[in-house]
N, C-alpha and C. Protein backbone atom coordinates (compact mmCIF):
# COMPACT_ATOMS: atom_id res chain seq x y z
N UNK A 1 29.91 -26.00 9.92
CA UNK A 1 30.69 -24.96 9.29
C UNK A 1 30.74 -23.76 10.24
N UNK A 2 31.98 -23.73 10.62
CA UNK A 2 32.08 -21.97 11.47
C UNK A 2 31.18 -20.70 11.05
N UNK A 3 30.65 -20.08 11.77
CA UNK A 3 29.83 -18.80 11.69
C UNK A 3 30.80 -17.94 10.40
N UNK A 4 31.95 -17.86 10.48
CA UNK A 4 32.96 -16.60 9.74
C UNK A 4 33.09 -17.18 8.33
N UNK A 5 32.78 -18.66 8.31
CA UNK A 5 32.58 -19.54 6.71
C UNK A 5 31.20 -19.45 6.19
N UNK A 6 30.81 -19.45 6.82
CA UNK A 6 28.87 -19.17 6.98
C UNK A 6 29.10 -17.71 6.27
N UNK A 7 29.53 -16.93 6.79
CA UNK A 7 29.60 -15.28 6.20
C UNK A 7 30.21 -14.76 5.18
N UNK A 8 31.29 -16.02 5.23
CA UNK A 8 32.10 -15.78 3.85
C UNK A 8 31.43 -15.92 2.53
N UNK A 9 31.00 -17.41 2.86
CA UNK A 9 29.89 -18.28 1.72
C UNK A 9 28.72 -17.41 0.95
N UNK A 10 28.13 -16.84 1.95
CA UNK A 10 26.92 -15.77 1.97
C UNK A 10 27.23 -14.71 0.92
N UNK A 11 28.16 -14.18 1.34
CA UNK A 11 28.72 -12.94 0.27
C UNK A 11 29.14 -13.95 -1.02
N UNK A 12 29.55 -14.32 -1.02
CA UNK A 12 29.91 -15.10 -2.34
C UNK A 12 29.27 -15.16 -3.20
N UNK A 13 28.02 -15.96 -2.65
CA UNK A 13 27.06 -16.00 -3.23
C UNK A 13 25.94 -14.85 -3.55
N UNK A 14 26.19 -13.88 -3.32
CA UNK A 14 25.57 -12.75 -3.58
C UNK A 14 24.28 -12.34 -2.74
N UNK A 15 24.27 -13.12 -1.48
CA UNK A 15 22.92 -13.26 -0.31
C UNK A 15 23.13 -11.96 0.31
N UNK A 16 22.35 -11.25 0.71
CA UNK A 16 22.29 -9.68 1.20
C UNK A 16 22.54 -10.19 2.99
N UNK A 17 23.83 -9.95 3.30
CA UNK A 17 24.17 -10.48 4.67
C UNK A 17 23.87 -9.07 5.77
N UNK A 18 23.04 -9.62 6.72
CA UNK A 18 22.48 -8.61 7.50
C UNK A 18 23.82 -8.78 8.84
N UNK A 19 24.05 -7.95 9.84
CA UNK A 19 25.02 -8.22 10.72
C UNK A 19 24.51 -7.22 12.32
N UNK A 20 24.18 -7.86 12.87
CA UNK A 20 23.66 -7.14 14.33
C UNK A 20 25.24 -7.52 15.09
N UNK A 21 25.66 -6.65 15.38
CA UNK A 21 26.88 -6.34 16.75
C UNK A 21 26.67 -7.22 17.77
N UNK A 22 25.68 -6.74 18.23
CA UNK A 22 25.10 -7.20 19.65
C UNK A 22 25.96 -7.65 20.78
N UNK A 23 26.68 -6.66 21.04
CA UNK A 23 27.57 -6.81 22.27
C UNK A 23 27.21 -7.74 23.47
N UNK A 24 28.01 -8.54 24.17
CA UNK A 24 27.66 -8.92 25.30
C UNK A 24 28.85 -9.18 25.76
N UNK A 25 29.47 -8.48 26.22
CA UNK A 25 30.68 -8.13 27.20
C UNK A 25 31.31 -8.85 28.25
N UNK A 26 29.88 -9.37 29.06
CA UNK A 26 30.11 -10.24 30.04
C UNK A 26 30.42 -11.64 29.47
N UNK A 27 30.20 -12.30 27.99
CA UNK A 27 30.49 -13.68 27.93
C UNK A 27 31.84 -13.58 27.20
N UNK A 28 32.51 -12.55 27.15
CA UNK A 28 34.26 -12.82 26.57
C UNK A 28 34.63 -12.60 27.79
N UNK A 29 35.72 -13.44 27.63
CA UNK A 29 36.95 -13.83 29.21
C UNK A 29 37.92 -12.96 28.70
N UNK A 30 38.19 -12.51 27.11
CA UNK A 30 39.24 -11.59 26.69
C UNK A 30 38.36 -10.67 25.27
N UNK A 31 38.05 -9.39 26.04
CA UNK A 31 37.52 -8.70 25.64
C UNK A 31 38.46 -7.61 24.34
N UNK A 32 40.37 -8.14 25.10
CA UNK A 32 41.18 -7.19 23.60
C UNK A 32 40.34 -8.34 22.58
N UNK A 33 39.64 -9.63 22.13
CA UNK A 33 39.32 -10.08 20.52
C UNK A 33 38.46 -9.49 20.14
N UNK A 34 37.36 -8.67 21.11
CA UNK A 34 36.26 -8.44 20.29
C UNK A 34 36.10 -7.43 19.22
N UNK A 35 36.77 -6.49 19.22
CA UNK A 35 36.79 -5.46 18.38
C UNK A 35 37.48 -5.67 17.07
N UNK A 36 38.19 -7.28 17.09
CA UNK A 36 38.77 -7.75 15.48
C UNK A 36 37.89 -8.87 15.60
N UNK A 37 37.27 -9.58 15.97
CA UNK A 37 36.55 -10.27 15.91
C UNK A 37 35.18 -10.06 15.40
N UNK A 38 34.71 -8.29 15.80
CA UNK A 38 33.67 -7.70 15.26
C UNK A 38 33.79 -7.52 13.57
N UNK A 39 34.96 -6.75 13.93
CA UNK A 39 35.39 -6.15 12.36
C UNK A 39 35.52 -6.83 11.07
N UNK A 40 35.96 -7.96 11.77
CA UNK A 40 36.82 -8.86 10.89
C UNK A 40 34.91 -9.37 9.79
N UNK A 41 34.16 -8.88 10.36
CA UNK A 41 32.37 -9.61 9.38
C UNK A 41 32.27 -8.31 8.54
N UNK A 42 33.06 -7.22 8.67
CA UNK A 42 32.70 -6.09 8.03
C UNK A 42 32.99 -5.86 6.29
N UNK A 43 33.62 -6.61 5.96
CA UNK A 43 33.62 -6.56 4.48
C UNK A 43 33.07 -7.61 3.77
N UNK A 44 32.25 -8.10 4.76
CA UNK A 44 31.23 -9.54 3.69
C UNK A 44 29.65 -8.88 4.73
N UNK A 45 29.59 -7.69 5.21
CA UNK A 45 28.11 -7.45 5.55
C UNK A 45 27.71 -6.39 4.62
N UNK A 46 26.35 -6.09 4.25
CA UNK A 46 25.78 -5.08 3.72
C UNK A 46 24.72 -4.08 4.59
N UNK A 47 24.18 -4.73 5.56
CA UNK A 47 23.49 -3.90 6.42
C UNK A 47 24.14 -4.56 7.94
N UNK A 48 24.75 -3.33 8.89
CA UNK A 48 25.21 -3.44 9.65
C UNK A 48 24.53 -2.80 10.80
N UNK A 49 23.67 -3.44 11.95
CA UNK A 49 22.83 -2.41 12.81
C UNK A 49 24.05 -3.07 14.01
N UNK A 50 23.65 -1.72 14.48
CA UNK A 50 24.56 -1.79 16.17
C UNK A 50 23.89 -0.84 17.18
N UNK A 51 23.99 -0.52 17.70
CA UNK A 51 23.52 0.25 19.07
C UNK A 51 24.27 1.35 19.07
N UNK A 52 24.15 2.66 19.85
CA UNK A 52 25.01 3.50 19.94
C UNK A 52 26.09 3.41 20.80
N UNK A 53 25.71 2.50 21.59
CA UNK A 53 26.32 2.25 22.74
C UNK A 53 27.73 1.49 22.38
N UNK A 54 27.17 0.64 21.70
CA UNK A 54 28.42 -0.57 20.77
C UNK A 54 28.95 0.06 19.66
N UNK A 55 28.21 1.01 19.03
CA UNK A 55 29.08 2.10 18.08
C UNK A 55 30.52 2.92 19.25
N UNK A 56 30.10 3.32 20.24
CA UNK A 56 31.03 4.15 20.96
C UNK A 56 31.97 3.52 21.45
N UNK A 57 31.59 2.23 21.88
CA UNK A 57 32.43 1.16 22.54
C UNK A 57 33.54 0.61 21.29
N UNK A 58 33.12 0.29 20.07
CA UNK A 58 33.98 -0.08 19.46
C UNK A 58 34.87 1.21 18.68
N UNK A 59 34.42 2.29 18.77
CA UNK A 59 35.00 3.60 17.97
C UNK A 59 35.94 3.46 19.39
N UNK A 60 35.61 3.51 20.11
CA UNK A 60 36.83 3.87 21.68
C UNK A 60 37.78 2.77 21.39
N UNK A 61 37.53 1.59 21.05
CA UNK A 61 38.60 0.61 20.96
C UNK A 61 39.95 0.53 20.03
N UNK A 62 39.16 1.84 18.79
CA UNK A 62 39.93 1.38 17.84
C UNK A 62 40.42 3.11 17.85
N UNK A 63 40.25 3.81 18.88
CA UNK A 63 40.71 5.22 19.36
C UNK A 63 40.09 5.88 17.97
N UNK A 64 38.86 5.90 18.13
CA UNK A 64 38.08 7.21 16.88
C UNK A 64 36.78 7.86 17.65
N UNK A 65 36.14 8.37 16.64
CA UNK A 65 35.32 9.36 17.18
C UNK A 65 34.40 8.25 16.71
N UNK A 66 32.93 8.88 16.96
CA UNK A 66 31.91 8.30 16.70
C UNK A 66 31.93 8.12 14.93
N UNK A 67 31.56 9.30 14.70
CA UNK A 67 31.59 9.13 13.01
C UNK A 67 32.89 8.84 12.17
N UNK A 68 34.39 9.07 12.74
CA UNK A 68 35.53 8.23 12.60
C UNK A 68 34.97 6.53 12.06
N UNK A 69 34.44 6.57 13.27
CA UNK A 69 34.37 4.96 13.51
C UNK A 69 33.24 4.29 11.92
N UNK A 70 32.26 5.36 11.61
CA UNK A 70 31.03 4.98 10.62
C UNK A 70 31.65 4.85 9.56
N UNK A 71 32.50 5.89 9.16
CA UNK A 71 33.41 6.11 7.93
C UNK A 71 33.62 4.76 7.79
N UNK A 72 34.56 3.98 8.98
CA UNK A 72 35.72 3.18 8.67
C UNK A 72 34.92 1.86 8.27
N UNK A 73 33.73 1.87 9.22
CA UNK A 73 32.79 0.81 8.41
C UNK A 73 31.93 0.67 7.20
N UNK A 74 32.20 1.98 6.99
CA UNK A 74 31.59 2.20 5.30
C UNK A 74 32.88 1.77 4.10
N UNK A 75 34.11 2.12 4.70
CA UNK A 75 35.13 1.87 4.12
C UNK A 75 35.43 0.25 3.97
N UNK A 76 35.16 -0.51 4.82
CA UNK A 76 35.12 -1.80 4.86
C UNK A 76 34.34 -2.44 3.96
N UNK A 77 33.50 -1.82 3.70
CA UNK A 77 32.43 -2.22 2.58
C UNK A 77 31.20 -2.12 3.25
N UNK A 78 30.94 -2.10 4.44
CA UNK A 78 29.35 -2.08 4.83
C UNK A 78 28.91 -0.83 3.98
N UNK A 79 27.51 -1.21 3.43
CA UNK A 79 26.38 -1.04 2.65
C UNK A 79 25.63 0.48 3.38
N UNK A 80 25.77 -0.38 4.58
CA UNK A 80 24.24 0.68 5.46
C UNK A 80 24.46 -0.35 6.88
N UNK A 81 24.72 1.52 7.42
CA UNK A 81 24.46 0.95 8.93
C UNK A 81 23.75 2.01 9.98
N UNK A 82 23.16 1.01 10.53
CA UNK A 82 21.41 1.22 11.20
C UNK A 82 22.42 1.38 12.61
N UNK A 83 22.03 3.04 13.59
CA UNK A 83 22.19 2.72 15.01
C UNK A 83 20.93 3.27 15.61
N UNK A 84 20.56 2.11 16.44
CA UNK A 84 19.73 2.68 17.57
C UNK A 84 19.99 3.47 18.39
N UNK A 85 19.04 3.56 19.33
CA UNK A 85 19.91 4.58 20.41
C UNK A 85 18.54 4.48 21.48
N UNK A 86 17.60 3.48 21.99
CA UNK A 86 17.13 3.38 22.77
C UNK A 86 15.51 4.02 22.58
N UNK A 87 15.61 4.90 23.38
CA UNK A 87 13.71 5.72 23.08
C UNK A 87 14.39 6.76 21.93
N UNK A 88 15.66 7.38 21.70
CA UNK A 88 16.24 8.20 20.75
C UNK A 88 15.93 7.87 19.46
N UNK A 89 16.18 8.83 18.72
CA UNK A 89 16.14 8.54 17.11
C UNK A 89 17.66 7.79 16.31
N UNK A 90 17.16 6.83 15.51
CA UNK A 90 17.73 5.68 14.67
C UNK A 90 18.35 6.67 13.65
N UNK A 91 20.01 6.59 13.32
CA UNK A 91 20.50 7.09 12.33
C UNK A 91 20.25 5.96 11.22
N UNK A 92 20.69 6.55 10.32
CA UNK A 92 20.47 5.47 8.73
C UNK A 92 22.26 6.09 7.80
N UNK A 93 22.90 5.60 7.78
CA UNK A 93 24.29 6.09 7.64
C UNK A 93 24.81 4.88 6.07
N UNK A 94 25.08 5.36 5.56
CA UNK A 94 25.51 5.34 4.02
C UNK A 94 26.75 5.97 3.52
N UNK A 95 27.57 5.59 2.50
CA UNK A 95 28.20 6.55 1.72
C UNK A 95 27.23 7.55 1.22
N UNK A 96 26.24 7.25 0.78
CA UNK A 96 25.45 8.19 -0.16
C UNK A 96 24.38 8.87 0.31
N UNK A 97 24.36 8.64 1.58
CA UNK A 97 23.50 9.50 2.52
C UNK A 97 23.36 9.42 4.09
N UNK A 98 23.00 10.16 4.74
CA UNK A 98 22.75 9.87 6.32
C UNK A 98 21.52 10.63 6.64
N UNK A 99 20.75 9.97 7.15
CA UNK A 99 19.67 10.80 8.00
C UNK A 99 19.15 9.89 9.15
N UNK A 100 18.22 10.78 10.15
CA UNK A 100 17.55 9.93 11.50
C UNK A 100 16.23 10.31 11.38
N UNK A 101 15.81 9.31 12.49
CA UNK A 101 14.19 8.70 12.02
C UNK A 101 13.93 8.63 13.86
N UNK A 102 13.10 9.29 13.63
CA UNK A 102 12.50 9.36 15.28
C UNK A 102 11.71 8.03 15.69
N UNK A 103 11.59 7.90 17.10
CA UNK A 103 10.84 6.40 17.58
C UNK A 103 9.90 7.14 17.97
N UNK A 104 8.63 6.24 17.74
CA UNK A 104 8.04 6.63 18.81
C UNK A 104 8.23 6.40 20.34
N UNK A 105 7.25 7.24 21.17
CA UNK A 105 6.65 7.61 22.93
C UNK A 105 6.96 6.55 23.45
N UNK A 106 6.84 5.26 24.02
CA UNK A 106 6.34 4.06 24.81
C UNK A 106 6.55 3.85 25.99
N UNK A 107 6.24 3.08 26.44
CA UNK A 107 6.66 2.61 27.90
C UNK A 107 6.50 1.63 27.50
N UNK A 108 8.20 1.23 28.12
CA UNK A 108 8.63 -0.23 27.41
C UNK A 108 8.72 -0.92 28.74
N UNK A 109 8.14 -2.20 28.00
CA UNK A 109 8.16 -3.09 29.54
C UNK A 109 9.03 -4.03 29.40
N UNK A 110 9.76 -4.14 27.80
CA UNK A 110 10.99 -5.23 27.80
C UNK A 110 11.51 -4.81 26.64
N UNK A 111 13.01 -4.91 26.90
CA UNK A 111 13.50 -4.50 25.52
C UNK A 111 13.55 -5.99 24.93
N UNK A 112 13.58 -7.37 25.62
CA UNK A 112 14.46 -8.44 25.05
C UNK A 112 13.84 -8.61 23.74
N UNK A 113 14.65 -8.79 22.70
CA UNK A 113 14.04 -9.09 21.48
C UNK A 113 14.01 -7.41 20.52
N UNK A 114 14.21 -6.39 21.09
CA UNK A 114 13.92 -5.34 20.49
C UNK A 114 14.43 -4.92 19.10
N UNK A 115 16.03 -5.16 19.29
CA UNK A 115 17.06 -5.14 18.07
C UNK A 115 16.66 -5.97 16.66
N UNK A 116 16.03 -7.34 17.63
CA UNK A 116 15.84 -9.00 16.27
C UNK A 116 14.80 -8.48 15.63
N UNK A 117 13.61 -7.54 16.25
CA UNK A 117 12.57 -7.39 15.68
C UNK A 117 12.45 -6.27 14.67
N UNK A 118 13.25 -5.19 15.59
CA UNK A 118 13.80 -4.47 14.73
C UNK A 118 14.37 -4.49 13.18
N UNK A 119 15.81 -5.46 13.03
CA UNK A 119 16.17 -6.06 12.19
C UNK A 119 15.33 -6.62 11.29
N UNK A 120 14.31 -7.86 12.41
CA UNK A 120 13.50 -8.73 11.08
C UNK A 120 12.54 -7.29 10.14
N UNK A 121 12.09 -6.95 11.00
CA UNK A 121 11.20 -5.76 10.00
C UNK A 121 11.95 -5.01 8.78
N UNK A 122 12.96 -4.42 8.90
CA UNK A 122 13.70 -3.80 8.56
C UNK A 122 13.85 -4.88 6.95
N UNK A 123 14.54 -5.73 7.54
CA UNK A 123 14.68 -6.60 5.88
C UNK A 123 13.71 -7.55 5.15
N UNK A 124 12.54 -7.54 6.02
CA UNK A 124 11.14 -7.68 5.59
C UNK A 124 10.54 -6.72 4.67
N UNK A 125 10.82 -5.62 4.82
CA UNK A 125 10.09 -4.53 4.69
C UNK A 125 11.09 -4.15 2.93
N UNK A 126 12.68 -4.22 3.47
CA UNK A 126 13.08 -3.80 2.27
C UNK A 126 13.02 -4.69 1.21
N UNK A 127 12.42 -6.30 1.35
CA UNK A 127 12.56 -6.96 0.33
C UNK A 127 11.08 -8.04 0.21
N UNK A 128 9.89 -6.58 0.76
CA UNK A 128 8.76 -6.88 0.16
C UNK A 128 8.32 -6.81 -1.01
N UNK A 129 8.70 -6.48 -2.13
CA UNK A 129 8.59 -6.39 -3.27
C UNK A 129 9.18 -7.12 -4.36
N UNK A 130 9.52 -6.72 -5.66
CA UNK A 130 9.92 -7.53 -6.47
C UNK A 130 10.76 -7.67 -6.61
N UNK A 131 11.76 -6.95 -5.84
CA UNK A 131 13.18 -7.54 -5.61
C UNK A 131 13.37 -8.68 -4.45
N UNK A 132 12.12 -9.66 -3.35
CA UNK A 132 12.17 -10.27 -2.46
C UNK A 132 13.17 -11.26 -2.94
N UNK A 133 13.28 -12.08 -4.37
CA UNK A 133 14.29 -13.25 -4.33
C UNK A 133 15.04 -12.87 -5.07
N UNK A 134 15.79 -11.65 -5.46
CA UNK A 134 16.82 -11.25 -6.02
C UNK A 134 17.53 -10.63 -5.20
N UNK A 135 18.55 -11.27 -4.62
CA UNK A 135 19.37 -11.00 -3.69
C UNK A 135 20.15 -9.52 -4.28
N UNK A 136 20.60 -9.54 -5.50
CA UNK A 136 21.30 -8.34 -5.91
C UNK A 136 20.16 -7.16 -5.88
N UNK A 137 19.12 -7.09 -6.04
CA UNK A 137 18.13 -6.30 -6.27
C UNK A 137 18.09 -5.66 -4.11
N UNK A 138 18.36 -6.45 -3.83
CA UNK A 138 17.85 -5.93 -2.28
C UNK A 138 19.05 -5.11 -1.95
N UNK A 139 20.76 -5.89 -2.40
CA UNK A 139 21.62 -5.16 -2.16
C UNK A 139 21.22 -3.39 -3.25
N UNK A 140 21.18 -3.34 -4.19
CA UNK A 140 21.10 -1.96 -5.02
C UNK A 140 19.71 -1.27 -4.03
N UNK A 141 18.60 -1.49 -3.41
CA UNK A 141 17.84 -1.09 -2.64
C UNK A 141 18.41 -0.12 -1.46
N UNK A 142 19.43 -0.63 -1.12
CA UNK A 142 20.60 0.03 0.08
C UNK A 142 21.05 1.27 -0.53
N UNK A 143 20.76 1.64 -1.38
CA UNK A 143 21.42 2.52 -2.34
C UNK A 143 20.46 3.78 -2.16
N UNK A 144 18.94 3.11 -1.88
CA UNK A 144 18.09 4.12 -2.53
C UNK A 144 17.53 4.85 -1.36
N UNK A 145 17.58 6.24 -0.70
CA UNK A 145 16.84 6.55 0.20
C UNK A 145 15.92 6.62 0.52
N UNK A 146 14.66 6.65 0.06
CA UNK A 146 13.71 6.41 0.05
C UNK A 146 13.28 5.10 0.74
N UNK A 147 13.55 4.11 -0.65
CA UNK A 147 13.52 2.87 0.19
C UNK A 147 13.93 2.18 1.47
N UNK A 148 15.46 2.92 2.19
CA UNK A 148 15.55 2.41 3.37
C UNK A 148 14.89 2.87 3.85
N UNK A 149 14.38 4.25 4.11
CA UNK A 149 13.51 5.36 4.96
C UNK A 149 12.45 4.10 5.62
N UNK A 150 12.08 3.96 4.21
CA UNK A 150 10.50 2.93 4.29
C UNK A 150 11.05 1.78 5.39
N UNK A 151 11.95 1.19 5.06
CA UNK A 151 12.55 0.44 5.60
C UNK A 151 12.66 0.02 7.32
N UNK A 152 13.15 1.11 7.09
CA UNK A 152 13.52 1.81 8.32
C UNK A 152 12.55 2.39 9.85
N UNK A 153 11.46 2.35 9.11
CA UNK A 153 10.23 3.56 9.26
C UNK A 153 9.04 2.30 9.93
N UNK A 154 9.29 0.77 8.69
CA UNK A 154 8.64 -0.32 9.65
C UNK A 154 9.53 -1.06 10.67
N UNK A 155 10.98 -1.27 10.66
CA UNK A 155 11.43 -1.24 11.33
C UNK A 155 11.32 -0.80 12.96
N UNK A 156 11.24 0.59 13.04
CA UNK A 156 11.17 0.99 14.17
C UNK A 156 9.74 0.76 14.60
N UNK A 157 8.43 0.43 13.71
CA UNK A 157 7.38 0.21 14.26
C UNK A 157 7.45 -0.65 15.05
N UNK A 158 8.08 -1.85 14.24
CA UNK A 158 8.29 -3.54 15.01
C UNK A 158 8.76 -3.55 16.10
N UNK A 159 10.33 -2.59 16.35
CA UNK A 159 10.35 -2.63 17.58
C UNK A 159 10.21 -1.59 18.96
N UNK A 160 9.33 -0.88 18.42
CA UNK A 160 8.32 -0.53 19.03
C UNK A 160 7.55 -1.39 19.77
N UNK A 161 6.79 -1.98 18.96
CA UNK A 161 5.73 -2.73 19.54
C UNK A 161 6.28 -4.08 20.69
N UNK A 162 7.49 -4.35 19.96
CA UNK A 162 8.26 -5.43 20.89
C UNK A 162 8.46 -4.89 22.47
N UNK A 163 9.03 -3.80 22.32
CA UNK A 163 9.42 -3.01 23.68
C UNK A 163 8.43 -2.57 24.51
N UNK A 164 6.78 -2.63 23.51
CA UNK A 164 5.92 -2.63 24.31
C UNK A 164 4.88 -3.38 25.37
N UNK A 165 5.66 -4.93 24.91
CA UNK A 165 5.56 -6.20 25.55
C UNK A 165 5.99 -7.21 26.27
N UNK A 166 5.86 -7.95 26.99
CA UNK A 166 6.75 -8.53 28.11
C UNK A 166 7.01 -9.99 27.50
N UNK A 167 8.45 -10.24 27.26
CA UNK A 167 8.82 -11.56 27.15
C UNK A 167 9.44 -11.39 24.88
N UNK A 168 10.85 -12.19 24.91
CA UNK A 168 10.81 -11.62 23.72
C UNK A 168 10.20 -12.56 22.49
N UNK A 169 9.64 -14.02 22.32
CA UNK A 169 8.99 -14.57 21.34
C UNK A 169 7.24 -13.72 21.62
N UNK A 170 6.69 -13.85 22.60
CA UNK A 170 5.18 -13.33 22.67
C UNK A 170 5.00 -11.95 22.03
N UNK A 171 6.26 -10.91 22.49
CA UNK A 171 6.36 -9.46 21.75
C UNK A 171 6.39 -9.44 21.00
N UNK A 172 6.95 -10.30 19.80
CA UNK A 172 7.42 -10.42 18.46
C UNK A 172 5.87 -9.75 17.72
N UNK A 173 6.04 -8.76 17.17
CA UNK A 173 4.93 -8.67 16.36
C UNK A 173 4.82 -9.57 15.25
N UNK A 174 3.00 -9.57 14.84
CA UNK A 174 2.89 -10.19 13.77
C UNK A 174 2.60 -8.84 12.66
N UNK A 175 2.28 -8.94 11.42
CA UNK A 175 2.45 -8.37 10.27
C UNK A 175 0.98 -7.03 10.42
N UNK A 176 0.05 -7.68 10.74
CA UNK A 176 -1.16 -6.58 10.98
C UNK A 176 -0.94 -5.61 12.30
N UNK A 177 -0.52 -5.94 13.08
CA UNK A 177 -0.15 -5.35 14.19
C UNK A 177 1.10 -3.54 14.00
N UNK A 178 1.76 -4.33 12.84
CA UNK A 178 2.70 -3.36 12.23
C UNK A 178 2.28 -2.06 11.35
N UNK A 179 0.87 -2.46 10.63
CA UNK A 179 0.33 -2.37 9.94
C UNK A 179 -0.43 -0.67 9.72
């Protein structure tokens, strides 16, 4: 089944669809698809992380500003979207709220893996509780600031610690390490 039936299915079914960007520039031979090719996952995702870098790149594509560009993915239906921004502080961007969350210090000896770990924490974290197998319960969680904060807050620990290690399965933190 195609990845875009895979995403369709997901929402359907009411599964809290996570969506990383993750640009890689160099493997399209025709780089005018990517920016409808991106978009086109934006009204069946609920948490949307991207980079700042791939935030600017795709706001330039579609001729907007940076926060132009957040709007239009909030308008699409994304839920919540997460941008990194390297050793910088992580926005948290919502209809119903926006704020940033500082990283910590490091000296990073590899980013590979930084974003996945990032991510995995992130929806680990928001659906440690008793909403873990109620898919609708994790989506209304997106709602709540607090809870992404938290979210958010182990998130950046995870990949933290990833960036503080060489190679990206060995970096992968485990759960005490986060802790």
């Amino acid at each position: 089944m195609p990845v875009f039936m895979v995403l369709k299915k997901a929402h359907k079914e009411q599964a809290l669809v996570s969506f990383d960007v993750n640009l890689r520039l160099s493997l399209w031979q025709d780089t005018r698809l990517l920016s409808a090719r991106v978009e086109q996952c934006f009204r069946y995702t609920h948490v949307l992380k991207m980079s700042k870098e791939e935030a600017l790149y795709l706001a330039q594509e579609r001729g907007a500003s940076f926060d132009e560009y957040l709007a239009f993915c909030i308008g699409q239906g994304v839920r919540l979207i997460l941008v990194t921004n390297g050793p910088e502080s992580i926005l948290c961007h919502s209809a119903e709220f926006a704020f940033e969350l500082p990283v910590p210090k490091i000296v990073a000896t590899d980013t590979t893996a930084a974003g996945d770990s990032f991510v995995a924490g992130f929806l680990y974290e928001l659906g440690s509780d008793e909403g873990y197998l109620a898919p609708e319960l994790l989506v209304q969680k997106l709602l709540n600031r607090v809870k992404v904060q938290t979210a958010a807050e182990f998130a950046i620990k995870c990949g933290a610690i990833t960036c503080a290690k060489k190679g990206a399965f060995p970096a992968l933190p485990v759960w005490s390490q986060v802790q």
